[in-house]
Protein backbone atom coordinates (compact mmCIF):
# COMPACT_ATOMS: atom_id res chain seq x y z
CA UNK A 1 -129.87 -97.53 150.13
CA UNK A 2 -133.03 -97.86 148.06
CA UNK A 3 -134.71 -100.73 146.57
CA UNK A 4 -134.07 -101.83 142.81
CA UNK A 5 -135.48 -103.63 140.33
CA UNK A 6 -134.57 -106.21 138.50
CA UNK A 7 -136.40 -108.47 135.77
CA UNK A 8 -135.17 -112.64 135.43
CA UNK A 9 -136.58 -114.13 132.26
CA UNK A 10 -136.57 -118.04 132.01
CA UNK A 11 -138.82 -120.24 129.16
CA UNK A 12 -141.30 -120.43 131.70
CA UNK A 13 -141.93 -117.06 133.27
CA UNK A 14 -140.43 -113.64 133.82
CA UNK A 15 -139.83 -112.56 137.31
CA UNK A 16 -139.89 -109.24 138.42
CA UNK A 17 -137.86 -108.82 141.77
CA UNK A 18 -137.11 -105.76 144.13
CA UNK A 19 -134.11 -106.49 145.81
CA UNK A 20 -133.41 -104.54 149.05
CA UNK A 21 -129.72 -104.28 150.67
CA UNK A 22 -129.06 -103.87 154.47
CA UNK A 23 -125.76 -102.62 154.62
CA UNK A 24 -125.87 -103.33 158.50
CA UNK A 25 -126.46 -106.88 158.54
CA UNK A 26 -125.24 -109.43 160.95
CA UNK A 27 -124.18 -112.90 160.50
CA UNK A 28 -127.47 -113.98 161.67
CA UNK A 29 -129.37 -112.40 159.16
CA UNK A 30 -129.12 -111.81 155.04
CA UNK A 31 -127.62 -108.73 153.77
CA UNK A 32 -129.97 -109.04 150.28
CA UNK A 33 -133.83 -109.62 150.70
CA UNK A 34 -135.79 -109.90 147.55
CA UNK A 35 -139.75 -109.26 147.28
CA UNK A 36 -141.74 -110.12 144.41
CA UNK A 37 -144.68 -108.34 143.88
CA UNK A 38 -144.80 -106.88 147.66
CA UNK A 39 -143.77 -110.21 148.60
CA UNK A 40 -140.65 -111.01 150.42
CA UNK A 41 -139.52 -114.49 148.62
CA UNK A 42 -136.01 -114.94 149.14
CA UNK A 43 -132.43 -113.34 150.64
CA UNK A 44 -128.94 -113.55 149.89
CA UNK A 45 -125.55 -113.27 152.21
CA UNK A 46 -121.98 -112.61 150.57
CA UNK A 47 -119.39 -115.42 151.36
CA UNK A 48 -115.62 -114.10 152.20
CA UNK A 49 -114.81 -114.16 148.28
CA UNK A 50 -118.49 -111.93 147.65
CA UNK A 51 -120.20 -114.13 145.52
CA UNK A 52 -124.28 -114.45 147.20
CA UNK A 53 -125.45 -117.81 148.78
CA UNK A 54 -129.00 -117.91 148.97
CA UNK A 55 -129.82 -117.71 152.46
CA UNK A 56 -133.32 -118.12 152.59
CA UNK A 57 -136.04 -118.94 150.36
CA UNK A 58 -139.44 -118.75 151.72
CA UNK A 59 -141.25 -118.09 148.58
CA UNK A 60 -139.91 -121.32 147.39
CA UNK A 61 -138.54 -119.49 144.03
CA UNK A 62 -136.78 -122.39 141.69
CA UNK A 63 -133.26 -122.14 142.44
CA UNK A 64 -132.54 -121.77 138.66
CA UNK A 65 -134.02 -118.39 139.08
CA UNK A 66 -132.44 -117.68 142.39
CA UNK A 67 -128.87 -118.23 140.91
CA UNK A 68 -129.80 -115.80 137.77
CA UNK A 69 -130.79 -113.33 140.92
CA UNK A 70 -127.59 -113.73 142.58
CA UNK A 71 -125.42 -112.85 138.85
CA UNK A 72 -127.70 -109.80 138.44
CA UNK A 73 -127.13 -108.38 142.07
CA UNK A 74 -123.10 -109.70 142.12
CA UNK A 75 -123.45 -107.68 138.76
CA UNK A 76 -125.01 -104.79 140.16
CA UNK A 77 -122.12 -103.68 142.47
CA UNK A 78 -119.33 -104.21 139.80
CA UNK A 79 -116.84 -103.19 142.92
CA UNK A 80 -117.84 -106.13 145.06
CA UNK A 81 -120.45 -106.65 147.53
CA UNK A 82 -119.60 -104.23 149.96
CA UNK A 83 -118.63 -101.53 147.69
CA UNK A 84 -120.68 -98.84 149.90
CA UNK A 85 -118.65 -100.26 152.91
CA UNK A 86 -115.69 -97.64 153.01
CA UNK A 87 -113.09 -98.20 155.95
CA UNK A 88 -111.23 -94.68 157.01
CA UNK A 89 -107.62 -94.60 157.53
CA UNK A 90 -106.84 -91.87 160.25
């Protein structure tokens, strides 16, 4: 899957994030990592209800923002997290 945009406005700044998914992602490691400006700044994992935890914030982005980042990407696959996840029936 390719990388996305998207834009978090707050009174002090406006962010502008690429957020990358890794569809096969292990427990050890985040299924979302977001960049900022090149940068790789944070990542997100899906709990067993799919709403995004933050799972690690190197860039040491407010957590304010990183909550409005979490909304936008939860928002972004209106079926749930692993929407492109399909499971065949034989």
């Amino acid at each position: 899957m390719e990388n996305y945009p998207i834009t978090i406005s707050t009174n002090k700044k406006v962010h502008h994030f690429e957020v990358g998914e890794y569809v096969h992602y292990h427990d050890e490691k985040c299924k979302f990592r977001v960049f900022e400006n090149g940068v790789y700044v944070a990542s997100f994992e899906p709990d067993d209800h799919q709403f995004l935890h933050i799972c690690q914030n190197p860039g040491r982005v407010d957590e304010h923002v990183l909550h409005l980042l979490a909304d936008q990407i939860e928002a972004h696959h209106p079926h749930g997290i692993n929407d492109n996840i399909r499971k065949l029936k034989l």
